[in-house]
Every structure is written in structure tokens, then in C-alpha cells.
N, C-alpha and C. Protein backbone atom coordinates (compact mmCIF):
# COMPACT_ATOMS: atom_id res chain seq x y z
N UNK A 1 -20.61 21.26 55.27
CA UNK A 1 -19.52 20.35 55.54
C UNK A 1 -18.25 20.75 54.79
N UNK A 2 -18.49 21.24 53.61
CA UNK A 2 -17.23 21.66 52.75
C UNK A 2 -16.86 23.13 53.05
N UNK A 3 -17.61 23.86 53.56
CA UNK A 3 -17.87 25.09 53.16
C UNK A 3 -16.66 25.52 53.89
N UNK A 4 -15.78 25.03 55.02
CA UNK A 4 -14.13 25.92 55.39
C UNK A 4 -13.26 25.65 54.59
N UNK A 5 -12.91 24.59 53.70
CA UNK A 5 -11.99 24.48 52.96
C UNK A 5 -12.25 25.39 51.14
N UNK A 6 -13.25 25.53 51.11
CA UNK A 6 -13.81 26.47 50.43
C UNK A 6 -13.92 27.82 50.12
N UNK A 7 -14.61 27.94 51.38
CA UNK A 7 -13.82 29.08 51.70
C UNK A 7 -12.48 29.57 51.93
N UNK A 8 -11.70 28.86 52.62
CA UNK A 8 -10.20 29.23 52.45
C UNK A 8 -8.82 28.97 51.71
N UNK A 9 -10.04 28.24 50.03
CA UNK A 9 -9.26 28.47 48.80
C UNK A 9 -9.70 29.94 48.35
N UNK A 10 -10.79 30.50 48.31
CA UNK A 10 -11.07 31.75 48.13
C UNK A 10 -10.74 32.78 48.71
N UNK A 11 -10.58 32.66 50.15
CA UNK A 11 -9.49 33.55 51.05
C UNK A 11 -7.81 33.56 50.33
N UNK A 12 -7.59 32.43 49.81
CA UNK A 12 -6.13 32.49 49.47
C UNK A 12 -6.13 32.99 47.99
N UNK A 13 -6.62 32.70 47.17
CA UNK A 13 -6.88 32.98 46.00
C UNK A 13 -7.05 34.91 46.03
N UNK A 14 -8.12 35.11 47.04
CA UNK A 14 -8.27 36.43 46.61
C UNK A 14 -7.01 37.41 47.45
N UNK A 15 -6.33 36.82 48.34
CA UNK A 15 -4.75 37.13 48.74
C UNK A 15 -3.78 37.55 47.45
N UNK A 16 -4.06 36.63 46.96
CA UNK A 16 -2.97 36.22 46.06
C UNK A 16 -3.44 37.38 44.87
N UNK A 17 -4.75 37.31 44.42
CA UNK A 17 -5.29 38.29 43.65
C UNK A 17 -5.12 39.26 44.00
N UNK A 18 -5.01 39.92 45.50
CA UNK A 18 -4.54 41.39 45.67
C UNK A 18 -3.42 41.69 45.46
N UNK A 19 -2.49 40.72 45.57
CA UNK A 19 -1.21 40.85 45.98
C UNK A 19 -0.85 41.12 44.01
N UNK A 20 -1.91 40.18 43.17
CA UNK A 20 -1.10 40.57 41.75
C UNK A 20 -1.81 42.20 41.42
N UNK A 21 -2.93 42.55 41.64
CA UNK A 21 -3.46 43.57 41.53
C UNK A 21 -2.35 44.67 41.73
N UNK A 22 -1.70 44.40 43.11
CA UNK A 22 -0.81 45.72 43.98
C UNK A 22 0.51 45.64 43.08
N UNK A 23 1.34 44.56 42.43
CA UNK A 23 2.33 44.39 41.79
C UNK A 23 2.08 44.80 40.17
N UNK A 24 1.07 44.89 39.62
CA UNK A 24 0.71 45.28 38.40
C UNK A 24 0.46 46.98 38.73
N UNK A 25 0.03 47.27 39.38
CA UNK A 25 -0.72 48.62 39.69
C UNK A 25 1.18 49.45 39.86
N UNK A 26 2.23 48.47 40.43
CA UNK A 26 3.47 49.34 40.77
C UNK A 26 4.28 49.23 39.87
N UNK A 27 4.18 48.04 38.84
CA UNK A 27 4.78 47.86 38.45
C UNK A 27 4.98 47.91 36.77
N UNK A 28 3.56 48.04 36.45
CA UNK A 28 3.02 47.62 35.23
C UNK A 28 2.81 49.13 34.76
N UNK A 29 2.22 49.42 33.45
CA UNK A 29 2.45 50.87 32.97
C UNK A 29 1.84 51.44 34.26
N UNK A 30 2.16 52.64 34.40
CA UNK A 30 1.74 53.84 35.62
C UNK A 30 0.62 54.73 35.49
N UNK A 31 0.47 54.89 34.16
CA UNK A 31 -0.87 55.15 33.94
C UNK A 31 -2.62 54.35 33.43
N UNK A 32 -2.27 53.62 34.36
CA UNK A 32 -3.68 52.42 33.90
C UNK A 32 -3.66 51.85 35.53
N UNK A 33 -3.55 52.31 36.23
CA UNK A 33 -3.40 51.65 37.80
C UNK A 33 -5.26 51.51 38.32
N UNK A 34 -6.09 52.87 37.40
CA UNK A 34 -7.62 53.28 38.15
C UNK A 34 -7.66 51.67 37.07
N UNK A 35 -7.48 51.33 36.01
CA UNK A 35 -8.19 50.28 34.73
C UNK A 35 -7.98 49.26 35.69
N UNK A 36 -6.69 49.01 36.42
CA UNK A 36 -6.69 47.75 36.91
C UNK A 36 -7.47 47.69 38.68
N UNK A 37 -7.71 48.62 39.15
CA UNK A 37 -8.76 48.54 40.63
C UNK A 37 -9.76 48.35 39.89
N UNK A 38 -10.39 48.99 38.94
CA UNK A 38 -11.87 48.88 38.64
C UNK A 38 -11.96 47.51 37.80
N UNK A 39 -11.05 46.99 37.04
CA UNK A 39 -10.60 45.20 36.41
C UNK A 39 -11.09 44.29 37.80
N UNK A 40 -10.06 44.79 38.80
CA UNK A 40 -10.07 44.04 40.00
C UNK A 40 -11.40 43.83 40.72
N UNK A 41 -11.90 44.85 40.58
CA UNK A 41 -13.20 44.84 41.47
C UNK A 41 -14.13 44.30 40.23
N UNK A 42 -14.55 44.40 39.39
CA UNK A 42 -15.68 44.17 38.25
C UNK A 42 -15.69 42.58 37.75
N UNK A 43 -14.68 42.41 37.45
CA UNK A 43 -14.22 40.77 37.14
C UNK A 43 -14.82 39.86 37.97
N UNK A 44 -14.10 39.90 39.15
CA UNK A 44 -14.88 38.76 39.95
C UNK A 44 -16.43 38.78 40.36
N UNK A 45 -17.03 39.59 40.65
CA UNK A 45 -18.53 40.15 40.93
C UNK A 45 -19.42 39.79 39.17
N UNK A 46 -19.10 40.44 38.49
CA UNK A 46 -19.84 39.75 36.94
C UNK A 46 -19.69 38.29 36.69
N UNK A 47 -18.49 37.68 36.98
CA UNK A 47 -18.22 36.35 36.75
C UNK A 47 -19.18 35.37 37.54
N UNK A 48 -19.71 36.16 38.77
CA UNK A 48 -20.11 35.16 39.80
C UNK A 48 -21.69 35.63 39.27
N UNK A 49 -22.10 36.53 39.36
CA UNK A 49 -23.67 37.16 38.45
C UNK A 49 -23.86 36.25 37.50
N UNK A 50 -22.81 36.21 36.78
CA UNK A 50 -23.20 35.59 35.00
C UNK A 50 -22.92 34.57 34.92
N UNK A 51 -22.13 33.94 35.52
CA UNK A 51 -22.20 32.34 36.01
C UNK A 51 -23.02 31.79 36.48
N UNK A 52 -23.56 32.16 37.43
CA UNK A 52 -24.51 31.93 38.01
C UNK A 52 -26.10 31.71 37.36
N UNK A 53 -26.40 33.07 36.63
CA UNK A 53 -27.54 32.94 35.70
C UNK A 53 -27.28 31.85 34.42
N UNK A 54 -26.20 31.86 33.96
CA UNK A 54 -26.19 30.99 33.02
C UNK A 54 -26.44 29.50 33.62
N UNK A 55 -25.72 28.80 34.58
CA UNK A 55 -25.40 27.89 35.30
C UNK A 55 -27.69 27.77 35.72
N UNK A 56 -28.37 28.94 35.74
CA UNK A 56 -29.44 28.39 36.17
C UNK A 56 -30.26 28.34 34.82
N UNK A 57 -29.62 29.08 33.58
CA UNK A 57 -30.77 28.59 32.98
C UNK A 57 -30.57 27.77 31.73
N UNK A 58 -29.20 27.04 32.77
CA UNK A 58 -29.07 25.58 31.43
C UNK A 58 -29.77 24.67 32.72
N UNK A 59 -30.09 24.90 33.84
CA UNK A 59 -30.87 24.15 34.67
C UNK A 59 -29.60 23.38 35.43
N UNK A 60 -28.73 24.41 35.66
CA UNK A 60 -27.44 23.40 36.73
C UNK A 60 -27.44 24.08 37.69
N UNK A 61 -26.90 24.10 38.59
CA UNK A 61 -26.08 24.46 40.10
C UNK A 61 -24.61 24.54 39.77
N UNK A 62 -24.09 25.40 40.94
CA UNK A 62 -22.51 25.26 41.05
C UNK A 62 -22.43 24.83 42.17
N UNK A 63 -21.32 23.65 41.95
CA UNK A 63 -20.65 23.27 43.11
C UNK A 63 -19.08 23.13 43.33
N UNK A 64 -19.49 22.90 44.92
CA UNK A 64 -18.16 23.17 45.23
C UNK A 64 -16.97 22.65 44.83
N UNK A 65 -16.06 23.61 44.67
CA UNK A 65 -14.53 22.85 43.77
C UNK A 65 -14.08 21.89 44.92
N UNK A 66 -14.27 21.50 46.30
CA UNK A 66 -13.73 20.78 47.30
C UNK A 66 -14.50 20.04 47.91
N UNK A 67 -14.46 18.62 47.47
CA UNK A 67 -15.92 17.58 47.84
C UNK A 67 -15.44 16.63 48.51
N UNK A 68 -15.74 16.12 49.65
CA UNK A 68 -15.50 15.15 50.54
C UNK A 68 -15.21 13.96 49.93
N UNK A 69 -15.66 14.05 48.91
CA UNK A 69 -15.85 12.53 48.10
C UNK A 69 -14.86 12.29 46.75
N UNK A 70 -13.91 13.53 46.84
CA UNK A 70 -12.95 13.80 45.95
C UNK A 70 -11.62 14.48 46.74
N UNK A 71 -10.70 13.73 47.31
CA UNK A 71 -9.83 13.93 48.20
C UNK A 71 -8.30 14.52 47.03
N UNK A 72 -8.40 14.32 45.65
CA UNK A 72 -7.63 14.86 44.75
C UNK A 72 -8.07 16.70 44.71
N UNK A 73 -9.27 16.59 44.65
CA UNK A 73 -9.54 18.15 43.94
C UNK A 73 -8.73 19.17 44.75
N UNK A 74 -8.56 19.14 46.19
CA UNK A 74 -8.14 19.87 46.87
C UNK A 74 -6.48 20.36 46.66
N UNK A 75 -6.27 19.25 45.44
CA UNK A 75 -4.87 20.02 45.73
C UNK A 75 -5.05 20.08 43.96
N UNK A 76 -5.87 20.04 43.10
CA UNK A 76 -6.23 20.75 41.49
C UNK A 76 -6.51 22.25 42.15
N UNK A 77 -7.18 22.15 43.03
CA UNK A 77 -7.84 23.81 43.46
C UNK A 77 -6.76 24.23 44.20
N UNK A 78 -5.73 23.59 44.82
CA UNK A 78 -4.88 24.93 45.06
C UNK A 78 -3.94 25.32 43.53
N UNK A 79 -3.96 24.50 42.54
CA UNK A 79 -3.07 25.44 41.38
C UNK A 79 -3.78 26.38 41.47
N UNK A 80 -5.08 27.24 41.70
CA UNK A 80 -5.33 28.79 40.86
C UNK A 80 -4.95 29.33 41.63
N UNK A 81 -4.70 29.46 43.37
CA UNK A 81 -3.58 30.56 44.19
C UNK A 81 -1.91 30.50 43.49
N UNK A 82 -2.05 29.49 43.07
CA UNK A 82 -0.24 29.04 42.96
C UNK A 82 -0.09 29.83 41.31
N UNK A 83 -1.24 29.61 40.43
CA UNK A 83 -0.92 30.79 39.27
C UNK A 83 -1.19 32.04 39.73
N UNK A 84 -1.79 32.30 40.38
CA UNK A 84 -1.95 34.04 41.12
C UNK A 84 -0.90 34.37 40.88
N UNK A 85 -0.38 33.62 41.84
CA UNK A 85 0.93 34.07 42.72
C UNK A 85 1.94 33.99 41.41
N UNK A 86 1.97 33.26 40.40
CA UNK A 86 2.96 33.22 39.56
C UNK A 86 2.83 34.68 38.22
N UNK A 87 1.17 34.94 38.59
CA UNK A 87 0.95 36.14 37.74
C UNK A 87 1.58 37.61 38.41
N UNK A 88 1.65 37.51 39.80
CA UNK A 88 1.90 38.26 40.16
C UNK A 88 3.12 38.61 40.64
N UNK A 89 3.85 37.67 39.81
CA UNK A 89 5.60 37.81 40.47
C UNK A 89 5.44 38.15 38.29
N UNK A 90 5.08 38.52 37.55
CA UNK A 90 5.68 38.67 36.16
C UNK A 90 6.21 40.53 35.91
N UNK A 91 4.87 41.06 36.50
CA UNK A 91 5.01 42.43 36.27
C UNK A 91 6.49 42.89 37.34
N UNK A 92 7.09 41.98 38.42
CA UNK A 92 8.03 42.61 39.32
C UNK A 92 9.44 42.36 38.27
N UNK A 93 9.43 41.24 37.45
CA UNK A 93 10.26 40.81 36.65
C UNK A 93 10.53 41.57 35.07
N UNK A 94 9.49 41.82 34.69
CA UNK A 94 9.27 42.32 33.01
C UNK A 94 8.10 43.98 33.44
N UNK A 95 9.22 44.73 34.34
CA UNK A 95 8.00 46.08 34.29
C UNK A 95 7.59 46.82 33.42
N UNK A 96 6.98 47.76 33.45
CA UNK A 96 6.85 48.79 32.17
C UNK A 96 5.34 48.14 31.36
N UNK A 97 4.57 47.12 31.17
CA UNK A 97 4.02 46.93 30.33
C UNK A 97 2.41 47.02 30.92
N UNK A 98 1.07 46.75 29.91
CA UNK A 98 -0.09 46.69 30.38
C UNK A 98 -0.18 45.29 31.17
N UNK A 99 -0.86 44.95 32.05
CA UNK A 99 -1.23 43.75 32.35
C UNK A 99 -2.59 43.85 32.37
N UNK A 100 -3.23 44.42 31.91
CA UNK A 100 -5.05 44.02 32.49
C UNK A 100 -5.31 42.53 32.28
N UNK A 101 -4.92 41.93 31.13
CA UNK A 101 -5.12 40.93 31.23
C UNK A 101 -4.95 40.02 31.84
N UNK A 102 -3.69 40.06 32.97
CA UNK A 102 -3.46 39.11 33.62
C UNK A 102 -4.85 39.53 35.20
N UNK A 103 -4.98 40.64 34.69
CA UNK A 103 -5.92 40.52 36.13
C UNK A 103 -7.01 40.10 35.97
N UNK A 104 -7.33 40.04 34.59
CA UNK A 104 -8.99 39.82 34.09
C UNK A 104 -8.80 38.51 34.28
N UNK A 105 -7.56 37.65 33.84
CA UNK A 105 -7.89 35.93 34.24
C UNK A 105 -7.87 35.90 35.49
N UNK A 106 -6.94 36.54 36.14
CA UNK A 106 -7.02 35.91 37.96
C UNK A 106 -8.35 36.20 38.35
N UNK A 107 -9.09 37.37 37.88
CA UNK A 107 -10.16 37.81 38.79
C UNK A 107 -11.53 36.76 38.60
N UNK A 108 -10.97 35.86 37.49
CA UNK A 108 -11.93 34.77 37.10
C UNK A 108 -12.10 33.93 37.82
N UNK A 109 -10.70 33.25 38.15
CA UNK A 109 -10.44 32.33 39.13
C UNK A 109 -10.34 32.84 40.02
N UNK A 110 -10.64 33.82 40.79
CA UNK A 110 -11.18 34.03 42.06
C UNK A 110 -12.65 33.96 42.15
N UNK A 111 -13.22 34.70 41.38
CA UNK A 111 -14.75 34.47 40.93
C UNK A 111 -15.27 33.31 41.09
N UNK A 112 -14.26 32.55 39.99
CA UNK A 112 -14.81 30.92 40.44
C UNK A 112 -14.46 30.51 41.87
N UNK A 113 -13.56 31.06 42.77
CA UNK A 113 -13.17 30.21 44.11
C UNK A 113 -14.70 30.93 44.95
N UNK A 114 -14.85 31.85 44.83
CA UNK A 114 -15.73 32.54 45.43
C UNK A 114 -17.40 31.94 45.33
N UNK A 115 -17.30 31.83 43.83
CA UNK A 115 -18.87 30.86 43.73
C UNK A 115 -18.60 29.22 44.21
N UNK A 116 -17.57 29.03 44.33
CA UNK A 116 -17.51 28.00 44.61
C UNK A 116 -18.11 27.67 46.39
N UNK A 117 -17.28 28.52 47.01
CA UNK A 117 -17.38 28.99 48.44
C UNK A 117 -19.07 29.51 48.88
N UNK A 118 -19.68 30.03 48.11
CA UNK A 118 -20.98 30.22 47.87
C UNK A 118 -21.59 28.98 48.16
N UNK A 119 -21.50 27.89 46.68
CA UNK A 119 -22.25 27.16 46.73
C UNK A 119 -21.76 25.50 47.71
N UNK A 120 -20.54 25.81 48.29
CA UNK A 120 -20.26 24.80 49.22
C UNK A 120 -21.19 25.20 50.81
N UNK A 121 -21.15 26.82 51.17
CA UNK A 121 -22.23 27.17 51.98
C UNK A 121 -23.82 26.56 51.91
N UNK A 122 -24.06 26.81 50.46
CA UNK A 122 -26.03 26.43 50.55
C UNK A 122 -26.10 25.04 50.16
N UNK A 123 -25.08 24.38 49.84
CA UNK A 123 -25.08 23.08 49.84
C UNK A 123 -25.28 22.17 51.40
């Protein structure tokens, strides 16, 4: 029942995550572009692994950030596209510097939109 709006915070989220990935990678030091694809790709995939195992062996589930029965959350869960997007307008503004870090948080909060989208499916 949840599982399209769920999914298409994680569709937007991970938009938004490419889009800071591609602006850090052009914009951000020039030699760390392979640190931030392999950031990009590793981040979200471990987050959702290790969340997950942890989440089972304190004996919980994840659920979905978008619940029928919570007509607020849907617009708490669109702030993490709307910081994407704000991470990814910094490196076009202040170039020259490392960002991994800004990708290691977004790739979290995609991680989380993604397990979220997961567990709004097997729900």
C-alpha cells in the first residue's frame, strides 16, 4: 500500500544523490573523482546490509518512512532530497575542495530512502 510513495522518495533522493555525486566529481578536488564513485556506490549498499542486520538483531524491522497513518511524514521525508540537492549545489559554489564527506552523508540518506522502499514493499 505504501510501497509507490516510497519508492519515489528513493527515486528522488537517489536523483538528487547523483546529481551531488556528478557536481563534486566536477567540481570538487580533480583528483579524488574514482574516491567519490566508489563513496557513491559503497555507502548506500553497506548502510542498507548493516542496518538491516543490526535492526534484526536488536529484534526490530524497518519501516517505512511513509505510513498511511502519518499524513505529516511525507513531507519530513521529502527534506533528505531537498538536502541532496542543497549538498549538491555547495561544491558548484565553493570549488576546489574534498567533499567525500558530503557524499558519505547523502549516500546514507539514500540508503535509508532505499531500505525504507524495501521494507514498505514486504510490508
Amino acid at each position: 500500500m505504501t510501497a509507490g510513495p516510497n519508492l519515489m522518495l528513493a527515486v528522488t533522493t537517489g536523483t538528487a544523490y547523483a546529481l551531488q555525486v556528478l557536481t563534486t566529481s566536477l567540481y570538487g578536488r580533480t583528483d579524488q573523482t574514482l574516491k567519490y564513485v566508489l563513496i557513491a556506490l559503497l555507502v548506500p549498499v553497506l548502510f542498507v546490509l548493516m542496518n538491516g542486520w543490526m535492526l534484526k538483531r536488536m529484534g526490530r524491522r524497518a519501516q517505512p518512512m511513509i505510513q498511511p497513518g502519518y499524513p505529516g511524514a511525507a513531507i519530513w521525508a521529502s527534506i533528505l532530497p531537498l538536502l541532496t540537492l542543497i549538498g549538491a549545489a555547495i561544491p558548484v559554489f565553493v570549488p576546489g575542495y574534498d567533499y567525500g564527506i558530503l557524499i558519505v552523508i547523502a549516500g546514507v540518506w539514500f540508503g535509508l530512502t532505499v531500505q525504507s522502499a524495501l521494507a514498505a514493499r514486504t510490508a
